[in-house]
Structures are given as structure tokens and as C-alpha cells.
PDB file of N, CA and C in Angstrom:
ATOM      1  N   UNK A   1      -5.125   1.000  -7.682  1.00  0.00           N
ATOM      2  CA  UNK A   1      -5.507  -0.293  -7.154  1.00  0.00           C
ATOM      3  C   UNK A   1      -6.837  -0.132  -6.409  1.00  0.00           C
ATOM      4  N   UNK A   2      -7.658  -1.203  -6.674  1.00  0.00           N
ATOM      5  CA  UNK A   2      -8.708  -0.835  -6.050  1.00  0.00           C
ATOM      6  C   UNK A   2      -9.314  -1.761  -4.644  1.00  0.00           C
ATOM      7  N   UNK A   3     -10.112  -1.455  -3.725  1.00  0.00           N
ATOM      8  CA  UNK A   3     -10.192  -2.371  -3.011  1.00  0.00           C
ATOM      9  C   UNK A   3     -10.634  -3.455  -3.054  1.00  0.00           C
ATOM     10  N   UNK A   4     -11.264  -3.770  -3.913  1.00  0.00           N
ATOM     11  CA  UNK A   4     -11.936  -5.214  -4.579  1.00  0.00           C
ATOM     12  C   UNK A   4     -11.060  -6.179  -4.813  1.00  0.00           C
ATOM     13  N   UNK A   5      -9.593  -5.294  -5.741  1.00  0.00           N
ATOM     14  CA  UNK A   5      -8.546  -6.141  -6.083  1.00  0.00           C
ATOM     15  C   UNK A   5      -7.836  -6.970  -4.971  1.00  0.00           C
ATOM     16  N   UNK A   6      -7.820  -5.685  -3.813  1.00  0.00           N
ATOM     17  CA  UNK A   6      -7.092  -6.172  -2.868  1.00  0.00           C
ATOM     18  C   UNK A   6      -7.186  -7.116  -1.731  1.00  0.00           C
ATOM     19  N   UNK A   7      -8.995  -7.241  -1.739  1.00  0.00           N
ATOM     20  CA  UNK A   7      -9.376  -8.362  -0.558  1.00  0.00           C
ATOM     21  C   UNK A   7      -9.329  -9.295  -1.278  1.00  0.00           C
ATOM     22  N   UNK A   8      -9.385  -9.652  -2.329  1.00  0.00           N
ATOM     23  CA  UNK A   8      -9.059 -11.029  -3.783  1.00  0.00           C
ATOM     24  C   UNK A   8      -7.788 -12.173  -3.612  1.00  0.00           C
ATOM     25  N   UNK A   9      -6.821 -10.703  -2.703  1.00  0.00           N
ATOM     26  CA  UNK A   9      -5.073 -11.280  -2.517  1.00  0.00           C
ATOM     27  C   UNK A   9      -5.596 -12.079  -1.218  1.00  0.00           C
ATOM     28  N   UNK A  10      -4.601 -12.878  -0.904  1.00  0.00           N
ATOM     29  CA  UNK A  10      -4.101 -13.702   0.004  1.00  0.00           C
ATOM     30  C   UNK A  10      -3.657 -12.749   0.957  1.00  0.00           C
ATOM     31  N   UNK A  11      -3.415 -13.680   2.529  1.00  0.00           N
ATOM     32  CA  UNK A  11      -2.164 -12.803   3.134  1.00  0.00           C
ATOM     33  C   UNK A  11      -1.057 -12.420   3.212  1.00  0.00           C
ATOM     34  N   UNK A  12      -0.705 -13.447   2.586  1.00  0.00           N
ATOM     35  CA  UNK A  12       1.186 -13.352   1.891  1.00  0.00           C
ATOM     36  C   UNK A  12       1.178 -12.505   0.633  1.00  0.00           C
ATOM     37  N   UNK A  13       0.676 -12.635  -0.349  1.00  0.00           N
ATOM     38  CA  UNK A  13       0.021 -11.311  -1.113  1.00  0.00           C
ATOM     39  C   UNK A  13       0.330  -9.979  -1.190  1.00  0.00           C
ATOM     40  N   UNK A  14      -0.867  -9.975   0.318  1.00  0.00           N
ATOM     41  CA  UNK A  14      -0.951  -8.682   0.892  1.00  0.00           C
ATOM     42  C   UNK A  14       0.457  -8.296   1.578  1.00  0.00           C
ATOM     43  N   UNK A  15       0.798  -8.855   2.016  1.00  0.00           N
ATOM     44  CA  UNK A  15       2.616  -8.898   2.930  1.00  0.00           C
ATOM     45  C   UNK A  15       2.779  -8.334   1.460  1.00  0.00           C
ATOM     46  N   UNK A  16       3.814  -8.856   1.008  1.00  0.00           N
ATOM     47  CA  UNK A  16       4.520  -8.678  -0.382  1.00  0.00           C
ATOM     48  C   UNK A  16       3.712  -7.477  -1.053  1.00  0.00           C
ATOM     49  N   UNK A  17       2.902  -6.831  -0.875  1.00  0.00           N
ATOM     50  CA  UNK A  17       1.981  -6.019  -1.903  1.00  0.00           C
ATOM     51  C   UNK A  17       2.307  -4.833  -1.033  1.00  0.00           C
ATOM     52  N   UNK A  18       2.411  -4.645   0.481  1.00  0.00           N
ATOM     53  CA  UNK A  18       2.223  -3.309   1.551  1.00  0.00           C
ATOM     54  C   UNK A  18       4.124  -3.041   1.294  1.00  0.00           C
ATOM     55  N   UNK A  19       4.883  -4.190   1.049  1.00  0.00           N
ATOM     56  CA  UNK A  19       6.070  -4.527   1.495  1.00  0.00           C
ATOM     57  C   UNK A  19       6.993  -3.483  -0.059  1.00  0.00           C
ATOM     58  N   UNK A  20       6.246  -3.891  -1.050  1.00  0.00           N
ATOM     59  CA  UNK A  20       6.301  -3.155  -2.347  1.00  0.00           C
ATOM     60  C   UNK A  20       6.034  -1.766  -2.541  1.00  0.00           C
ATOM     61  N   UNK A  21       4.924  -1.635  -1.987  1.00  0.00           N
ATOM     62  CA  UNK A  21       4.665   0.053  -1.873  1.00  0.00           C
ATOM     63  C   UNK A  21       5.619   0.659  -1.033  1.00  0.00           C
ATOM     64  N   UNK A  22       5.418   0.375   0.449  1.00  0.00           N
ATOM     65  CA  UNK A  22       6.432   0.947   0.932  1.00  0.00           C
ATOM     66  C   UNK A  22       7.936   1.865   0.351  1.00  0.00           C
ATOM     67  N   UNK A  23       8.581   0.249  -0.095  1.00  0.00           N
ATOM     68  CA  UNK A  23       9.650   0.633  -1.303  1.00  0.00           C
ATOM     69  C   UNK A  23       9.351   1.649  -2.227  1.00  0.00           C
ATOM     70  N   UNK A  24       8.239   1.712  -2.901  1.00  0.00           N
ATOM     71  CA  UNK A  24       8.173   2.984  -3.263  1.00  0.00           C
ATOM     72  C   UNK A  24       8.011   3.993  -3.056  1.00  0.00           C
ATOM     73  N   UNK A  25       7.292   3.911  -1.716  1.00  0.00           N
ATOM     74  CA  UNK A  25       7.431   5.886  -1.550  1.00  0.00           C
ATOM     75  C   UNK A  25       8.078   5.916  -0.780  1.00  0.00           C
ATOM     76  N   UNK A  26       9.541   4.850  -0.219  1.00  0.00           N
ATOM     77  CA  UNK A  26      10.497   5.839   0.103  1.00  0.00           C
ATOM     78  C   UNK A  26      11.368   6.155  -1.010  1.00  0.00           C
ATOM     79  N   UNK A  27      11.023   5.535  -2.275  1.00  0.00           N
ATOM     80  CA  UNK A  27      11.974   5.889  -3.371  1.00  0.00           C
ATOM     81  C   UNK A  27      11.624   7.170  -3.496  1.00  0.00           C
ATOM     82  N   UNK A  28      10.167   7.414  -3.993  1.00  0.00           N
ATOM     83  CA  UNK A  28       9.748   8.798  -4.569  1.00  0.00           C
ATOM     84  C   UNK A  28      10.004  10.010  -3.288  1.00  0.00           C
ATOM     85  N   UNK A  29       9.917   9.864  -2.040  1.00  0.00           N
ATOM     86  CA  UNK A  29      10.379  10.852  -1.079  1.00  0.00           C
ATOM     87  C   UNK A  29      12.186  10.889  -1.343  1.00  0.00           C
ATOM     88  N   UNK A  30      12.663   9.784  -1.684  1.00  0.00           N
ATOM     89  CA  UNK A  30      14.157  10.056  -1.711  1.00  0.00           C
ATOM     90  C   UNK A  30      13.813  11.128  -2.987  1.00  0.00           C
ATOM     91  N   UNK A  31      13.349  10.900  -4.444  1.00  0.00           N
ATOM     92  CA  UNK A  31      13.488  11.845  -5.371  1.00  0.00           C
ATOM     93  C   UNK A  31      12.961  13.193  -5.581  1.00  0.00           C
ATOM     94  N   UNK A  32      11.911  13.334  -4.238  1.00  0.00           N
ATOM     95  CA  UNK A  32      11.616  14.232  -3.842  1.00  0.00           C
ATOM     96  C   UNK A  32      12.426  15.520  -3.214  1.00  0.00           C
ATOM     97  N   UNK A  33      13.333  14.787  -2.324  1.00  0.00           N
ATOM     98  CA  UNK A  33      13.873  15.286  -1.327  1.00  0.00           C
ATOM     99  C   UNK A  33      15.374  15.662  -2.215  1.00  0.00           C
ATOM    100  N   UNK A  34      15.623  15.217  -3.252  1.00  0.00           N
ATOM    101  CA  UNK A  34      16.810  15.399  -4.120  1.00  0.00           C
ATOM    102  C   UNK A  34      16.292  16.638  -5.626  1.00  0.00           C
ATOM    103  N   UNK A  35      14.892  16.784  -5.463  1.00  0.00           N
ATOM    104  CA  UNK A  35      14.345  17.061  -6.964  1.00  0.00           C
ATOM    105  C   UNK A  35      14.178  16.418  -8.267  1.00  0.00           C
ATOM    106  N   UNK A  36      14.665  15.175  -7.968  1.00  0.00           N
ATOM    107  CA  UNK A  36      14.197  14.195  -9.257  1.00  0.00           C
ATOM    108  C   UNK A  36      12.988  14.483  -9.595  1.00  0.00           C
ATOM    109  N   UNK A  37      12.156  14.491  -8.413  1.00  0.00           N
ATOM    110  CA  UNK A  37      10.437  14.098  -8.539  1.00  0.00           C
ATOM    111  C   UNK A  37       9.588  14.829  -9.376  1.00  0.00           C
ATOM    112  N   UNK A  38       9.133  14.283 -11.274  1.00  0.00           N
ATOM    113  CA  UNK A  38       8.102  14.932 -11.934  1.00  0.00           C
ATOM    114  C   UNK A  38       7.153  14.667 -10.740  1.00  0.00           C
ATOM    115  N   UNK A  39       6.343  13.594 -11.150  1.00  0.00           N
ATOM    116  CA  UNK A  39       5.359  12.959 -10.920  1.00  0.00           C
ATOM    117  C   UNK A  39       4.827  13.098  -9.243  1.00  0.00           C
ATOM    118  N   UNK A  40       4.613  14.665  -8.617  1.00  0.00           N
ATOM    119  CA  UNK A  40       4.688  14.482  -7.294  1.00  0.00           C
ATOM    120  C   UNK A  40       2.995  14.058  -6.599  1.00  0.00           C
ATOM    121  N   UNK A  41       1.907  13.987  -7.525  1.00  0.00           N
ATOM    122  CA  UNK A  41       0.967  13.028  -7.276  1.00  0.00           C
ATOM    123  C   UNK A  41       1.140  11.507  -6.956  1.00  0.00           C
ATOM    124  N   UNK A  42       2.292  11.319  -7.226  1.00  0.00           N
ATOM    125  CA  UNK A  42       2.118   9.316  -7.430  1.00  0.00           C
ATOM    126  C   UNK A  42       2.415   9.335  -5.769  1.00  0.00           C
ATOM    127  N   UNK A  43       3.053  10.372  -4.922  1.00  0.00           N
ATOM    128  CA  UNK A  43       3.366  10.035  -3.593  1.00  0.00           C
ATOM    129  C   UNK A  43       1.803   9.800  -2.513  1.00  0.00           C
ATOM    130  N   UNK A  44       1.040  10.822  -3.177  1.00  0.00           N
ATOM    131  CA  UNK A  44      -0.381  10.592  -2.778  1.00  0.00           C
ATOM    132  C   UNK A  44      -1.323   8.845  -3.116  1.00  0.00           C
ATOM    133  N   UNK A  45      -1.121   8.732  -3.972  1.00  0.00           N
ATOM    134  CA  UNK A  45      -1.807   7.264  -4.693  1.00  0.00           C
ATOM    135  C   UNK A  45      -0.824   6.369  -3.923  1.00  0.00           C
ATOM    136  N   UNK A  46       0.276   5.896  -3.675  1.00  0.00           N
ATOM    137  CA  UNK A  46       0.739   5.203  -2.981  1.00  0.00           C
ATOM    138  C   UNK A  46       0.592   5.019  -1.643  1.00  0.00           C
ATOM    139  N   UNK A  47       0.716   6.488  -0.848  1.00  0.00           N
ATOM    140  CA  UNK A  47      -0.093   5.976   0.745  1.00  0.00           C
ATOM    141  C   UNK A  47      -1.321   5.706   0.471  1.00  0.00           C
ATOM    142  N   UNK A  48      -2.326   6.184  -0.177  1.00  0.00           N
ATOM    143  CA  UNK A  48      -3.767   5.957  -0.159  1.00  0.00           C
ATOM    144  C   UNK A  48      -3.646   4.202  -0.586  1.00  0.00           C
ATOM    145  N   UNK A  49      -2.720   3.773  -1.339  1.00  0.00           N
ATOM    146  CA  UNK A  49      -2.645   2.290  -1.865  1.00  0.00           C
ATOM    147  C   UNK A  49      -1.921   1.629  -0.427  1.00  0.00           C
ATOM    148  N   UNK A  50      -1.349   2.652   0.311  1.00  0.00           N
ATOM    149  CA  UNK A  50      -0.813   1.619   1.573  1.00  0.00           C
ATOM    150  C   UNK A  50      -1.677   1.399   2.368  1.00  0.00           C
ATOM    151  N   UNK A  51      -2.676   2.524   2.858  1.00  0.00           N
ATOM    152  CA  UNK A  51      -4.016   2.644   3.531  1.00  0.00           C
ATOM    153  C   UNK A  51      -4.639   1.643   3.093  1.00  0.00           C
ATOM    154  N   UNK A  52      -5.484   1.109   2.172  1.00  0.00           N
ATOM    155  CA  UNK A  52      -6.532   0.481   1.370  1.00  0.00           C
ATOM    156  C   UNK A  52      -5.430  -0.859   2.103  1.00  0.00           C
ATOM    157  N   UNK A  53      -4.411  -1.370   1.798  1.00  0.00           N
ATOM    158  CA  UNK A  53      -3.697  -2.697   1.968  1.00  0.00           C
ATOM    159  C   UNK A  53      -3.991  -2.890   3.478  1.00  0.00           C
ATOM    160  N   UNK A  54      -3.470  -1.979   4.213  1.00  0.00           N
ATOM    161  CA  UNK A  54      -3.546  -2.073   6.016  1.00  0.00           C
ATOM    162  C   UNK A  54      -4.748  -2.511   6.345  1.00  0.00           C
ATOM    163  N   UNK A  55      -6.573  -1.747   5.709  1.00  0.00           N
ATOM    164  CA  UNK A  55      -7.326  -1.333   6.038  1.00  0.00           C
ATOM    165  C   UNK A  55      -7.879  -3.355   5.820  1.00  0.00           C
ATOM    166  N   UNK A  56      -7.378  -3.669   4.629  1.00  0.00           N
ATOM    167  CA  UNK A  56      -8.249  -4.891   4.209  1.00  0.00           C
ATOM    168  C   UNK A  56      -7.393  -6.070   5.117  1.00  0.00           C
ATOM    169  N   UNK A  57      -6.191  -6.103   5.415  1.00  0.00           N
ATOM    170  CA  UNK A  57      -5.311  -7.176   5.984  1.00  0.00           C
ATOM    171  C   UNK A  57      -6.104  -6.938   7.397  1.00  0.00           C
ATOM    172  N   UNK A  58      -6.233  -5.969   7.999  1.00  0.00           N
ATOM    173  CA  UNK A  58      -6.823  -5.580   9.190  1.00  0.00           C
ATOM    174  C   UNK A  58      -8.178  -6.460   9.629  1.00  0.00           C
ATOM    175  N   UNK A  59      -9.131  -6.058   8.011  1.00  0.00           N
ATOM    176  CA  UNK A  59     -10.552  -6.803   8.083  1.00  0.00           C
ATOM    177  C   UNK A  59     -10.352  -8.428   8.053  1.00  0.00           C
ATOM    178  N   UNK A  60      -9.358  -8.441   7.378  1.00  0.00           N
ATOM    179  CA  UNK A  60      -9.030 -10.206   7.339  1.00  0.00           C
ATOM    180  C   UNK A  60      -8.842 -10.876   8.773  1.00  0.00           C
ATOM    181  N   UNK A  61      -8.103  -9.653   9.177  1.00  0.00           N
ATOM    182  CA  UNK A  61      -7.600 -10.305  10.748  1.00  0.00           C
ATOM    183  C   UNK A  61      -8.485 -10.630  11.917  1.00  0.00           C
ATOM    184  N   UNK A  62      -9.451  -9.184  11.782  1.00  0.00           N
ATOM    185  CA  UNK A  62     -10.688  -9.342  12.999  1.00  0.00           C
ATOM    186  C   UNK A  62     -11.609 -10.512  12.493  1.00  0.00           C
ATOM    187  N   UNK A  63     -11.682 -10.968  11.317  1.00  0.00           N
ATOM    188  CA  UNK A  63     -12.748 -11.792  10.775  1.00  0.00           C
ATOM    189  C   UNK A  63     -12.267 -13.071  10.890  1.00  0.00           C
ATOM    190  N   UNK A  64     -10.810 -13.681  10.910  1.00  0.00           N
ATOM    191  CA  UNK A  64     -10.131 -14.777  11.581  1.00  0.00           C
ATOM    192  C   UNK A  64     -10.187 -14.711  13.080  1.00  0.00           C
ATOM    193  N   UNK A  65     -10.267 -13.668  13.097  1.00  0.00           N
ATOM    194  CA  UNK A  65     -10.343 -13.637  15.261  1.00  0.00           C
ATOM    195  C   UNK A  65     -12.051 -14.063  15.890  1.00  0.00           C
ATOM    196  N   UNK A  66     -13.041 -13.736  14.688  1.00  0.00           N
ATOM    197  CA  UNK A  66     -14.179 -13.742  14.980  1.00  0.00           C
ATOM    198  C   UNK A  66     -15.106 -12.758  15.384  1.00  0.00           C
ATOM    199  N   UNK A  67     -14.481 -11.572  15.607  1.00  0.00           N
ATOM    200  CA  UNK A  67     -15.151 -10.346  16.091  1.00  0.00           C
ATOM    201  C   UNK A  67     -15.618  -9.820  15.005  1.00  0.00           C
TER     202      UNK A  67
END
């Protein structure tokens, strides 16, 4: 996901979009933590995708506040 995509979303969007990831990497730490987990890169791309969500809802916020 890229950040372009993500300042594009709304704030409810963005809710529902941070709210989604989440769900997933506690899935992939649960399959981690059991050995399911091929794919143990996707745990990296998902915080970096939770980061990028926080980082832009954040810019939305100071820029409604006016600062």
C-alpha cells in the first residue's frame, strides 16, 4: 500500500483500514507463535502499512486543527 493511496481514503476509511491491519498481524503473530507462519515477511509490510495509516490520519488531524 502506498502512501498516496492512503491520504486518497477518508477518515472512516482510514479507521476501518488501521482497524483491518491490526487484525492481521495479530493473526500472523498468532501463526507465528504456533509455526503456521510461511510467509514471515508479510509481518514486516503490515506494521510498516500500520505506520504509513497512523502517520497520514495524524497529518489529517494537525491540518483540521490548523497547525
Amino acid at each position: 500500500m502506498k502512501a498516496k493511496e492512503i491520504r486518497s481514503m477518508s477518515s472512516m476509511e482510514l479507521n476501518g483500514q488501521l482497524e483491518t491491519l491490526k487484525g492481521e498481524l495479530f493473526n500472523l503473530r498468532f501463526q507465528q507463535a504456533t509455526g503456521q507462519l510461511e510467509n514471515v515477511s508479510r509481518i514486516r509490510v503490515v506494521k510498516r502499512n500500520i505506520a504509513r495509516v497512523k502517520t497520514v490520519m495524524h497529518e489529517k488531524n494537525m491540518k483540521a486543527q490548523g497547525e
